[in-house]
PDB file of N, CA and C in Angstrom:
ATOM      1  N   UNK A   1      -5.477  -6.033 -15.282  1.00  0.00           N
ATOM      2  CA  UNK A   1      -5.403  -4.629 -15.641  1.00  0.00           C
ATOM      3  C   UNK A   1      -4.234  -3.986 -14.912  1.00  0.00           C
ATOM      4  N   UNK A   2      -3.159  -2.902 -15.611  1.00  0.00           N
ATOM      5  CA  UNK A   2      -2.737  -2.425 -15.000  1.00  0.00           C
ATOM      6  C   UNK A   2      -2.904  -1.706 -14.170  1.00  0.00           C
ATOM      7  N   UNK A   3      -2.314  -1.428 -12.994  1.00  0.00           N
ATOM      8  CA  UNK A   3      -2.471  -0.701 -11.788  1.00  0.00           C
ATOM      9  C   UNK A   3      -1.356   0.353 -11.461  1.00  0.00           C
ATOM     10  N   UNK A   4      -2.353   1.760 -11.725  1.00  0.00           N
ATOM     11  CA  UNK A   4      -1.655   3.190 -11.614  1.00  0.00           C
ATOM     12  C   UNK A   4      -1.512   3.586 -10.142  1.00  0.00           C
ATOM     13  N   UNK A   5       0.065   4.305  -9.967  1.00  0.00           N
ATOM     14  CA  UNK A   5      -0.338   5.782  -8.711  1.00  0.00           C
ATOM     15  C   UNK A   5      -0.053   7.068  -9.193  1.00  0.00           C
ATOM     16  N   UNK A   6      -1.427   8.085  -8.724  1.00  0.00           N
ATOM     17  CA  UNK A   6      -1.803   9.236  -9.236  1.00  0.00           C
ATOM     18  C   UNK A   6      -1.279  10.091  -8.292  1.00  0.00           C
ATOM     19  N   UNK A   7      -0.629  11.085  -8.452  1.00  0.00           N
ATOM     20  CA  UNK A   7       0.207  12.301  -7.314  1.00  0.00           C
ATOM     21  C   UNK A   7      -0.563  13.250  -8.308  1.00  0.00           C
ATOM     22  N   UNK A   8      -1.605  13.943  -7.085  1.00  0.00           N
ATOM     23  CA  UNK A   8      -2.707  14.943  -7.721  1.00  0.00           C
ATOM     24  C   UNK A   8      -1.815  16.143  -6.162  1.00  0.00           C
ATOM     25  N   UNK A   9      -1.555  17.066  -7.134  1.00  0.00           N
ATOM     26  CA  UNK A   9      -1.037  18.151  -5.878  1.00  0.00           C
ATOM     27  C   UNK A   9      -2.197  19.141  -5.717  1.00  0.00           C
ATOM     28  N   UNK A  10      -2.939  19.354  -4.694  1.00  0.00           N
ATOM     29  CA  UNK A  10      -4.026  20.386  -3.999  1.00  0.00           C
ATOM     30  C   UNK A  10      -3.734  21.030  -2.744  1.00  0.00           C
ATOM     31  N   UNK A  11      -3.464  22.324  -3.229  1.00  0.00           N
ATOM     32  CA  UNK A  11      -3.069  22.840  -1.978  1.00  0.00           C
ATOM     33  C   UNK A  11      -4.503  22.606  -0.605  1.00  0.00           C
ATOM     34  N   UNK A  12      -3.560  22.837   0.060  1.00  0.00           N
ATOM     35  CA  UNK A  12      -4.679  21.980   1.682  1.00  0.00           C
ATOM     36  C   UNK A  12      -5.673  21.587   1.662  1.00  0.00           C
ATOM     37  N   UNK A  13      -4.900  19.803   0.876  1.00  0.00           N
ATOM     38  CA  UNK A  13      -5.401  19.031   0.315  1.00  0.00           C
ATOM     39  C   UNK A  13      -6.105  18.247   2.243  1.00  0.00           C
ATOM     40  N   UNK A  14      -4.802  18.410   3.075  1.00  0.00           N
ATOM     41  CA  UNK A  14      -4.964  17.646   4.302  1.00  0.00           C
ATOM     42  C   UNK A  14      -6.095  18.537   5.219  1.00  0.00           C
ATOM     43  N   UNK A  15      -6.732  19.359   4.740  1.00  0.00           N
ATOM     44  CA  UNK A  15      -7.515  20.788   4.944  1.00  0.00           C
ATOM     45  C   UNK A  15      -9.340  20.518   4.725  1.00  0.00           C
ATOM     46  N   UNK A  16      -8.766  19.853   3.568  1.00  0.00           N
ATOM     47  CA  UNK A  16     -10.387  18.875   2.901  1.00  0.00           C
ATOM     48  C   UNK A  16     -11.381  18.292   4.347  1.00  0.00           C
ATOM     49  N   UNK A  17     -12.776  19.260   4.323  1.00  0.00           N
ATOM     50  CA  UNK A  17     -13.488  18.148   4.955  1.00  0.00           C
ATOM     51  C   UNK A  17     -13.922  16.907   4.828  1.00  0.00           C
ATOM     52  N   UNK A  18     -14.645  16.142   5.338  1.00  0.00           N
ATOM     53  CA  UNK A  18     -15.232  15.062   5.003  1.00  0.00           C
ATOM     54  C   UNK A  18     -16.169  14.986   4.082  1.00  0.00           C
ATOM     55  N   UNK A  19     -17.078  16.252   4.124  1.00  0.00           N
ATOM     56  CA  UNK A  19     -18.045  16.594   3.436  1.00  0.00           C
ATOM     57  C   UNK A  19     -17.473  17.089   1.739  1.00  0.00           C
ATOM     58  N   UNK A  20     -16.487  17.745   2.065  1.00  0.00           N
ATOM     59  CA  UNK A  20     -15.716  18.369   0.411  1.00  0.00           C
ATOM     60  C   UNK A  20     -14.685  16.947  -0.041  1.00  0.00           C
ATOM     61  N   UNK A  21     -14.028  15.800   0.838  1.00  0.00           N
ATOM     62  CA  UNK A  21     -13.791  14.655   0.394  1.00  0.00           C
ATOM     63  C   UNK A  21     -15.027  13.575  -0.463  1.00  0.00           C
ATOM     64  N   UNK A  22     -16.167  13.691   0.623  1.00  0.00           N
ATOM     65  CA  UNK A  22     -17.206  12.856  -0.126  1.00  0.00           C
ATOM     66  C   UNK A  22     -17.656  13.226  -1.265  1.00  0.00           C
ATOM     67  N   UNK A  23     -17.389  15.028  -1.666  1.00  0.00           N
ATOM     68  CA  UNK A  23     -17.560  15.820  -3.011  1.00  0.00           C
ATOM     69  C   UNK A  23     -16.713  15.172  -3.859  1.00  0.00           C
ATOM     70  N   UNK A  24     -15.493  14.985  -3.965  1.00  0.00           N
ATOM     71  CA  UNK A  24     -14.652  14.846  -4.598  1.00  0.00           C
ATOM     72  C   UNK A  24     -14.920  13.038  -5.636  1.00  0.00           C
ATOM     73  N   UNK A  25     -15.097  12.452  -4.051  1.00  0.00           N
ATOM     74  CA  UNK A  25     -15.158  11.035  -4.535  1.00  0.00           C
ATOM     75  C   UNK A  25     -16.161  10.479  -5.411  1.00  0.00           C
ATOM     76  N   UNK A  26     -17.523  11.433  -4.806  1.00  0.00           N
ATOM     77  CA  UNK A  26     -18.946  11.545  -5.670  1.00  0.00           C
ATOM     78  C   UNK A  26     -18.928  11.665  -6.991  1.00  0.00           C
ATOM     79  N   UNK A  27     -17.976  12.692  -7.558  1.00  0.00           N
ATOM     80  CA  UNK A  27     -17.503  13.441  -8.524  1.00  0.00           C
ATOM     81  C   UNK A  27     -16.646  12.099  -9.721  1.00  0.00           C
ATOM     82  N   UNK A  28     -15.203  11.683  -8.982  1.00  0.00           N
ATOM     83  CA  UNK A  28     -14.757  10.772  -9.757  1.00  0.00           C
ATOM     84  C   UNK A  28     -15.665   9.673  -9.994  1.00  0.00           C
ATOM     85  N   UNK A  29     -16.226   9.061  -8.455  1.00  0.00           N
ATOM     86  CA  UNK A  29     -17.107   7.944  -9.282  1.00  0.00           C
ATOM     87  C   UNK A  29     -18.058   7.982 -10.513  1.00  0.00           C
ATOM     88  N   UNK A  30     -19.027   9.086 -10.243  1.00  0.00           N
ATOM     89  CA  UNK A  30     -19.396   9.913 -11.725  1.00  0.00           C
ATOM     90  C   UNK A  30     -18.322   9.983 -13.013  1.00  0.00           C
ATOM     91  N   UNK A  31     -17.530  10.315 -12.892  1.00  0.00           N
ATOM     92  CA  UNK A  31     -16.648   9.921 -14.148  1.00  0.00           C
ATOM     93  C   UNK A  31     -16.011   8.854 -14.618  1.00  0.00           C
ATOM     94  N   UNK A  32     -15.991   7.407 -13.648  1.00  0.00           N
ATOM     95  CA  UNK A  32     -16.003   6.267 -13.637  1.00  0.00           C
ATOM     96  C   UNK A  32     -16.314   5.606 -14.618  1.00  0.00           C
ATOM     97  N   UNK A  33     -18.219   5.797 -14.146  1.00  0.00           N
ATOM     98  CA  UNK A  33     -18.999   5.241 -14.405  1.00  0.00           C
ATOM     99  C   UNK A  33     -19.282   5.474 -15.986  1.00  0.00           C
ATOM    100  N   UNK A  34     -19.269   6.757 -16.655  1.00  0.00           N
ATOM    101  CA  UNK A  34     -18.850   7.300 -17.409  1.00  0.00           C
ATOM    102  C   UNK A  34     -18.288   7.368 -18.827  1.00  0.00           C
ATOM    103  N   UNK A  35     -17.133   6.818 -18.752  1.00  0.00           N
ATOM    104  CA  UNK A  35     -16.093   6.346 -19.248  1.00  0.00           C
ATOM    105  C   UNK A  35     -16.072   5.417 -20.166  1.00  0.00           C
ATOM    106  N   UNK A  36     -16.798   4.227 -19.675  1.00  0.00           N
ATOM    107  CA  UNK A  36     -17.688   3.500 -20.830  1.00  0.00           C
ATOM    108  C   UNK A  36     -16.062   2.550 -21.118  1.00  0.00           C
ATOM    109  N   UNK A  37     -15.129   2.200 -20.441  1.00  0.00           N
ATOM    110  CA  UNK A  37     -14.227   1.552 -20.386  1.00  0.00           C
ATOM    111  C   UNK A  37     -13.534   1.111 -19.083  1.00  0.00           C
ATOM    112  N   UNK A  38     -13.270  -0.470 -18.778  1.00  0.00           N
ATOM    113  CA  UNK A  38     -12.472  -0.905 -17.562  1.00  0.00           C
ATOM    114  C   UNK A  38     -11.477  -0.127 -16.784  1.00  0.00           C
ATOM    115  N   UNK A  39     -11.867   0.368 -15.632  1.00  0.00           N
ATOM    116  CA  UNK A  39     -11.760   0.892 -14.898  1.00  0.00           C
ATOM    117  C   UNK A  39     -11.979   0.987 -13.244  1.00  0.00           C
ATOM    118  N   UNK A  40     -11.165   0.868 -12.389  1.00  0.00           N
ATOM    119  CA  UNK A  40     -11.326   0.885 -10.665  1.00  0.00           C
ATOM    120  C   UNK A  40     -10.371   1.697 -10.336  1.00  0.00           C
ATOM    121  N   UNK A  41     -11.230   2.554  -9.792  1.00  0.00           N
ATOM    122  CA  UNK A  41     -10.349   3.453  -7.991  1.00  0.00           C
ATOM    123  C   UNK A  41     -10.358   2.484  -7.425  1.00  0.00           C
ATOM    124  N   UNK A  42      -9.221   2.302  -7.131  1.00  0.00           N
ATOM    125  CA  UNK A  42      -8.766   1.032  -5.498  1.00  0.00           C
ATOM    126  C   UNK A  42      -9.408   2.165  -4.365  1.00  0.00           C
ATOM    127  N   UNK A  43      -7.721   3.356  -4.115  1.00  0.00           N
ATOM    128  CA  UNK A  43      -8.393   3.563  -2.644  1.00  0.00           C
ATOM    129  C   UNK A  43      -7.464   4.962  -3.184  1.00  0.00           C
ATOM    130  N   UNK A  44      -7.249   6.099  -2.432  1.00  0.00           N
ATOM    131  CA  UNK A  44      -6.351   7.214  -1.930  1.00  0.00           C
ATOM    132  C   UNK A  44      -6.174   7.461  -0.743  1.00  0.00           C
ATOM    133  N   UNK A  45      -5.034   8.836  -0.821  1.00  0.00           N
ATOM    134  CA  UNK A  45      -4.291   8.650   0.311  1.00  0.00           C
ATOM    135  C   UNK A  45      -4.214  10.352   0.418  1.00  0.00           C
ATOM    136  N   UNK A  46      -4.721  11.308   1.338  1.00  0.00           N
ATOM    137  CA  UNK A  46      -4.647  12.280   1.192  1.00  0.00           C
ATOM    138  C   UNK A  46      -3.259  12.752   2.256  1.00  0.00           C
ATOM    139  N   UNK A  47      -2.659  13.495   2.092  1.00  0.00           N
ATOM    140  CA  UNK A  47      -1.109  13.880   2.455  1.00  0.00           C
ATOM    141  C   UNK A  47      -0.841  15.103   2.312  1.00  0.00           C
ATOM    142  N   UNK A  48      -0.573  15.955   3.297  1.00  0.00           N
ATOM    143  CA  UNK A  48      -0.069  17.337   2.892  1.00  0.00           C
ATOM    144  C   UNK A  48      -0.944  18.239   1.602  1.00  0.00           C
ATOM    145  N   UNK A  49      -0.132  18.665   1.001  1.00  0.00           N
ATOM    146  CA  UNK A  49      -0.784  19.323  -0.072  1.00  0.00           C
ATOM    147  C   UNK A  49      -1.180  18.123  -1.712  1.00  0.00           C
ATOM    148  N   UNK A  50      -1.213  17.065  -1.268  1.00  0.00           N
ATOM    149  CA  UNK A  50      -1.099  15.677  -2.199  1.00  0.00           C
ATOM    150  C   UNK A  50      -2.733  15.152  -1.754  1.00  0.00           C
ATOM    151  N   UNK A  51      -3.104  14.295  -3.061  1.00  0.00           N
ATOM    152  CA  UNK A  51      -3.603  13.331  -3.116  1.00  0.00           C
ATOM    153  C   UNK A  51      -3.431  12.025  -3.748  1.00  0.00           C
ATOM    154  N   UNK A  52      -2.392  10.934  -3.421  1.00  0.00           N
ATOM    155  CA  UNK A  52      -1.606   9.729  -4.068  1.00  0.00           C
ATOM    156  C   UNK A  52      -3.216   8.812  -3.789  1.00  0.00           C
ATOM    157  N   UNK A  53      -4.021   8.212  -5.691  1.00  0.00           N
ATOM    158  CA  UNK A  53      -4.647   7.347  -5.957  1.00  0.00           C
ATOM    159  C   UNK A  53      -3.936   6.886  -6.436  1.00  0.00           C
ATOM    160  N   UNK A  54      -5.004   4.832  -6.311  1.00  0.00           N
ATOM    161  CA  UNK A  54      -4.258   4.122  -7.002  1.00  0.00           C
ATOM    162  C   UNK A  54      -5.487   3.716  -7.825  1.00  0.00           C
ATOM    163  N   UNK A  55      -5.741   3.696  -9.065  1.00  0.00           N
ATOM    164  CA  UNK A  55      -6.498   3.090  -9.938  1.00  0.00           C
ATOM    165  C   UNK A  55      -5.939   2.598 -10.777  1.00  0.00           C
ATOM    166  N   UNK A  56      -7.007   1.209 -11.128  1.00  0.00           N
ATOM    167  CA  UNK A  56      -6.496   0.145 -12.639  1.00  0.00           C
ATOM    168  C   UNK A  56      -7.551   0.789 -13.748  1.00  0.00           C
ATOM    169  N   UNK A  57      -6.758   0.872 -14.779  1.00  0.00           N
ATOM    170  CA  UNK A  57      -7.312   0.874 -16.063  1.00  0.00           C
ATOM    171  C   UNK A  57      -6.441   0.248 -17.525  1.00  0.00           C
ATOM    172  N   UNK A  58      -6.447   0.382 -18.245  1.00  0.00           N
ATOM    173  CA  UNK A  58      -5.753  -0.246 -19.356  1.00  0.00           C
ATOM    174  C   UNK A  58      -4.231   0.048 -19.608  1.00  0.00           C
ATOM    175  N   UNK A  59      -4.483   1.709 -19.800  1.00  0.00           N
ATOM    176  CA  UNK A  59      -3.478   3.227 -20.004  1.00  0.00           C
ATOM    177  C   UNK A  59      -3.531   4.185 -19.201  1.00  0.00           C
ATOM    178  N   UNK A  60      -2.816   4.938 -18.928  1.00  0.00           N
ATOM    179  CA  UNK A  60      -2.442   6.152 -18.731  1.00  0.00           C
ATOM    180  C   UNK A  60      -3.020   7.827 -19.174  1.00  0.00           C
ATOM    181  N   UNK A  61      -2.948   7.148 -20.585  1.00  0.00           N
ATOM    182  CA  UNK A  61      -4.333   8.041 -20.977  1.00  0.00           C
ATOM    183  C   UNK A  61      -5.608   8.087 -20.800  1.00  0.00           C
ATOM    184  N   UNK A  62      -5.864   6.919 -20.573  1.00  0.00           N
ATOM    185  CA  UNK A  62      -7.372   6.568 -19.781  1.00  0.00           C
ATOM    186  C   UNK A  62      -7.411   7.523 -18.176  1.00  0.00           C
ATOM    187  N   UNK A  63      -6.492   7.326 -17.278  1.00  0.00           N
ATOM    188  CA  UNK A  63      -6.240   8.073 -16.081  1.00  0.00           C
ATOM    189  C   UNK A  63      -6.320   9.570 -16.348  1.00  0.00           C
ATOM    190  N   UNK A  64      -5.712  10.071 -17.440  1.00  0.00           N
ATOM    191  CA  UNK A  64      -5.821  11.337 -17.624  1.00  0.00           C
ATOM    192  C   UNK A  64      -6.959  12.019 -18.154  1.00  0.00           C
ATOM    193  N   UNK A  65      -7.699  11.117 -18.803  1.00  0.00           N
ATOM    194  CA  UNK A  65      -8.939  11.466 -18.630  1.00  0.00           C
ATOM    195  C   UNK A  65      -9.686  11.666 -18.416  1.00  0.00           C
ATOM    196  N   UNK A  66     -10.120  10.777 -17.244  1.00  0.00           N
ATOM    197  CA  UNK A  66     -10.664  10.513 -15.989  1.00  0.00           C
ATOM    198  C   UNK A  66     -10.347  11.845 -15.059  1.00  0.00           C
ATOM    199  N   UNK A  67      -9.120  12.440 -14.859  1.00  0.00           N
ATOM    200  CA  UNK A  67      -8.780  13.741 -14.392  1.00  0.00           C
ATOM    201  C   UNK A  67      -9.451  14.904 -15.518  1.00  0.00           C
ATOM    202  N   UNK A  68      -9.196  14.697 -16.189  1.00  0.00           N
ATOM    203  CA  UNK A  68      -9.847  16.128 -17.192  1.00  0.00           C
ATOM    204  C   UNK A  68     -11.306  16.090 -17.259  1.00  0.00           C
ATOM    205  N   UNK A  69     -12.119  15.047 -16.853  1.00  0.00           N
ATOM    206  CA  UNK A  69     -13.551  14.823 -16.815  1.00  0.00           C
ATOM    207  C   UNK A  69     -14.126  15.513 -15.345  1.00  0.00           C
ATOM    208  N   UNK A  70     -13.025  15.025 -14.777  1.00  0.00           N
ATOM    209  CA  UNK A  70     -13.372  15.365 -13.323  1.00  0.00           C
ATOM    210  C   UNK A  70     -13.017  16.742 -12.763  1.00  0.00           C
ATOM    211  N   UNK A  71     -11.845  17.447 -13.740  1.00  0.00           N
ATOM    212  CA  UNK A  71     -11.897  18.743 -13.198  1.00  0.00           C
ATOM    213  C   UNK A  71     -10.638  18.790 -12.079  1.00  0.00           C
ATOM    214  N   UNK A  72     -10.196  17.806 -11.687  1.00  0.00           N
ATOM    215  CA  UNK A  72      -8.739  17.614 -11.122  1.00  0.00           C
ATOM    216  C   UNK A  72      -7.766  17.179 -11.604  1.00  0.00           C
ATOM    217  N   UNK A  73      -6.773  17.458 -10.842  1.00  0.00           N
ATOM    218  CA  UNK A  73      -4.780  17.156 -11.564  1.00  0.00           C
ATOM    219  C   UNK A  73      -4.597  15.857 -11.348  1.00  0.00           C
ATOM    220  N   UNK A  74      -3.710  15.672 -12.540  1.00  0.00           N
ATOM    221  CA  UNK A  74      -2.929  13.750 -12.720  1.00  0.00           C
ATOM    222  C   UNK A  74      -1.793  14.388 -12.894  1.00  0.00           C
ATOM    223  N   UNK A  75      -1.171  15.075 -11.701  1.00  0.00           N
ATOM    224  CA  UNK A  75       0.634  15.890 -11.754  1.00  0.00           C
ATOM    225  C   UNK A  75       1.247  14.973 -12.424  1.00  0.00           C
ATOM    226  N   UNK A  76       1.041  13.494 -11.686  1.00  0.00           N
ATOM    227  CA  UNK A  76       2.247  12.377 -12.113  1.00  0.00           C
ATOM    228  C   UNK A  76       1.318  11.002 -11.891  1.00  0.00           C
ATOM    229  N   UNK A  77       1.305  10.270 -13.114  1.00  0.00           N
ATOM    230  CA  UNK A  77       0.751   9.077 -13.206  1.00  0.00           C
ATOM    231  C   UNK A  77       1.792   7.913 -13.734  1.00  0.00           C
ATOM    232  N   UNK A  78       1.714   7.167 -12.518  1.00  0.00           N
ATOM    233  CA  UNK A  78       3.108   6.002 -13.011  1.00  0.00           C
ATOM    234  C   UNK A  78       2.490   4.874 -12.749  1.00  0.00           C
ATOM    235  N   UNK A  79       2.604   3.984 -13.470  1.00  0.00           N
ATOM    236  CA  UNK A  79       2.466   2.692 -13.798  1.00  0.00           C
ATOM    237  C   UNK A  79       3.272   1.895 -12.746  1.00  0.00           C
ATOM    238  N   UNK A  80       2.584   0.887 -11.791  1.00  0.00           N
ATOM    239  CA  UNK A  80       2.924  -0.069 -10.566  1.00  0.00           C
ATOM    240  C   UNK A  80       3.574  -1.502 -11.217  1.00  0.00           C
ATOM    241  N   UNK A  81       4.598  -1.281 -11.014  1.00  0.00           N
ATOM    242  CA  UNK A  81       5.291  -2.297 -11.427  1.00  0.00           C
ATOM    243  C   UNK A  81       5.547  -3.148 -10.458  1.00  0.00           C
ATOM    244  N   UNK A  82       5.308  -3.593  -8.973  1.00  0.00           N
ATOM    245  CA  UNK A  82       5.555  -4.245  -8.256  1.00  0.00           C
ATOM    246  C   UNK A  82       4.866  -3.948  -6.879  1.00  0.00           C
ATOM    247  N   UNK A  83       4.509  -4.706  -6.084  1.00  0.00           N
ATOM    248  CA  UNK A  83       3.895  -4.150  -4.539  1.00  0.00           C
ATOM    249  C   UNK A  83       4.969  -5.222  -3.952  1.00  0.00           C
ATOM    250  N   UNK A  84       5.353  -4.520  -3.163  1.00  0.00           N
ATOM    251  CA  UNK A  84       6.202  -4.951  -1.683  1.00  0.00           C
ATOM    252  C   UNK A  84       5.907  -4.314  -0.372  1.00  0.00           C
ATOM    253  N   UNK A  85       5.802  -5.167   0.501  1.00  0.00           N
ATOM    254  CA  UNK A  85       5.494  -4.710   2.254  1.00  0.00           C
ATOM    255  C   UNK A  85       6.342  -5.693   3.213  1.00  0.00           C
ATOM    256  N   UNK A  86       6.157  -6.165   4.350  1.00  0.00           N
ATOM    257  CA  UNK A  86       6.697  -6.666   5.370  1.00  0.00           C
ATOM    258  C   UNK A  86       6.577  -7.794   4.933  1.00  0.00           C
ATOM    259  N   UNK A  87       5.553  -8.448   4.188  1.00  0.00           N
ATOM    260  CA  UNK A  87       5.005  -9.875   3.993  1.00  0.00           C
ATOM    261  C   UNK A  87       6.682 -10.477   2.560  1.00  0.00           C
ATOM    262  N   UNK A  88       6.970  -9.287   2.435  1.00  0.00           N
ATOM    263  CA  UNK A  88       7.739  -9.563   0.787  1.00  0.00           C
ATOM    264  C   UNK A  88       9.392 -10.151   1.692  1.00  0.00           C
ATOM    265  N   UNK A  89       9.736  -9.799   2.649  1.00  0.00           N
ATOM    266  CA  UNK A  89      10.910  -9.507   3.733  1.00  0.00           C
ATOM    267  C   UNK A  89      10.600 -11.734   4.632  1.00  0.00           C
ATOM    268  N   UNK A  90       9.671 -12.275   4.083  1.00  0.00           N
ATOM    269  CA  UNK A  90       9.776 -13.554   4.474  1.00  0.00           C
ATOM    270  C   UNK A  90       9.972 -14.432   3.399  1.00  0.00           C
TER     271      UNK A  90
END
């Protein structure tokens, strides 16, 4: 399956408790499940006024759906064309 990253912009996003994070996540997994099509949240990354997920699903439109179900932004959804880290540099 392809594997998306989602740039969801929320202002003080880095502001989020733990308790309004576990809201959030509660929320997408509910729309997950949902969906009634292949689909995984890997993991996110909360940042400044950002939230960068990475989820696999088929399309893109599938991702954006998943945001419009859930009631949050898919600013920018791009398709992972490659992973590189320190391990890629041997």
């Amino acid at each position: 399956m392809p594997q998306f990253i989602i740039e969801r912009n929320i202002d003080g996003a880095s502001n989020l408790t733990p308790d309004e994070l576990a809201d959030i996540a509660t929320g997408s997994c509910a729309v997950v499940d949902g969906l009634g099509v292949p689909y995984r949240w890997v993991t996110s990354y909360v940042a400044g006024d950002k939230i960068y997920c990475v989820h696999e699903t088929d399309d893109a439109e599938t991702i954006r759906e998943h945001a419009r179900r859930g009631g949050f932004p898919a600013d920018v959804v791009s398709v992972v064309s490659a992973q590189i880290g320190p391990e890629t540099a041997r």
